[in-house]
Protein backbone atom coordinates (compact mmCIF):
# COMPACT_ATOMS: atom_id res chain seq x y z
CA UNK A 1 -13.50 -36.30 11.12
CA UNK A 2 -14.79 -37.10 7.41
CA UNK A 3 -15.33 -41.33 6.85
CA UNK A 4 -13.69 -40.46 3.11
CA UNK A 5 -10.66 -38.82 3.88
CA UNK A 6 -9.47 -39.41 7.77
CA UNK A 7 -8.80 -35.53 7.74
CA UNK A 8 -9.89 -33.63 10.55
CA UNK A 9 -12.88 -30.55 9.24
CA UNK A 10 -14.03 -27.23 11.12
CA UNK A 11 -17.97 -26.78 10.78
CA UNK A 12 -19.53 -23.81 11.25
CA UNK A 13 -23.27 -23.41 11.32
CA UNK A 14 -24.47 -20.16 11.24
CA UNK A 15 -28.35 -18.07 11.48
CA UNK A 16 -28.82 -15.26 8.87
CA UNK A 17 -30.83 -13.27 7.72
CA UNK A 18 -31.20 -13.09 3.88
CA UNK A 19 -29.89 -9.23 3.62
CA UNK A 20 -26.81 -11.13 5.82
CA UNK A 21 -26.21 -13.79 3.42
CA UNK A 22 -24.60 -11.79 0.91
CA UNK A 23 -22.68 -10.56 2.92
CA UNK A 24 -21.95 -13.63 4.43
CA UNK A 25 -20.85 -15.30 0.69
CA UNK A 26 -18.40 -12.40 0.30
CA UNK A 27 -16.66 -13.11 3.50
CA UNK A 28 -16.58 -16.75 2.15
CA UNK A 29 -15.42 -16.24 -1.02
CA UNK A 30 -12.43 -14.20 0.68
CA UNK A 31 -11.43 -16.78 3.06
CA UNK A 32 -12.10 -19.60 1.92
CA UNK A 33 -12.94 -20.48 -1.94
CA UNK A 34 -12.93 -24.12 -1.69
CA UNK A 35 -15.87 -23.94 1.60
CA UNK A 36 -18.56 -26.19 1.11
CA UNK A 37 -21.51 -24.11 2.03
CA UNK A 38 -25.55 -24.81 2.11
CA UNK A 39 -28.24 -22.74 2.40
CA UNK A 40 -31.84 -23.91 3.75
CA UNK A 41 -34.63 -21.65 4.56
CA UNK A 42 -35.84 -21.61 8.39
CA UNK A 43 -39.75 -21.83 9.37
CA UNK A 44 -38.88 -20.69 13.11
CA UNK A 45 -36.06 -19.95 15.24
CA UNK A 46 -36.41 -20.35 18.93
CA UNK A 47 -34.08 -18.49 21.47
CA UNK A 48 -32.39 -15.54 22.39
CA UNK A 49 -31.51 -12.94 19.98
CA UNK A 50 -34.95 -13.89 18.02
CA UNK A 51 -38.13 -11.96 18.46
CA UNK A 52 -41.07 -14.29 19.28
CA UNK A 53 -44.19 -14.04 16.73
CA UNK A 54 -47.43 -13.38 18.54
CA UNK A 55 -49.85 -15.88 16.32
């Protein structure tokens, strides 16, 4: 629930790859056009579905 508005919000948080991404806005853009989206980059990922990087 947002303090501002008492309205009830759906958050999704989602891993992607950048080739995904655009993808990703398009599917957006379709479905939802007022989404508030943000985009950070990612150091490491940790866990299953994500290949380990032998250092």
């Amino acid at each position: 629930m947002t303090s501002y508005k008492k309205k009830e919000v759906y958050i999704l948080y989602c891993v992607c790859s950048s080739r995904q991404l655009v993808k990703f806005r398009q599917i957006i853009k379709r479905t939802d056009k007022d989404a508030f989206v943000t985009v950070s980059d990612t150091s490491e990922i940790l866990g299953k579905g994500f290949k380990e990087l032998s250092i």
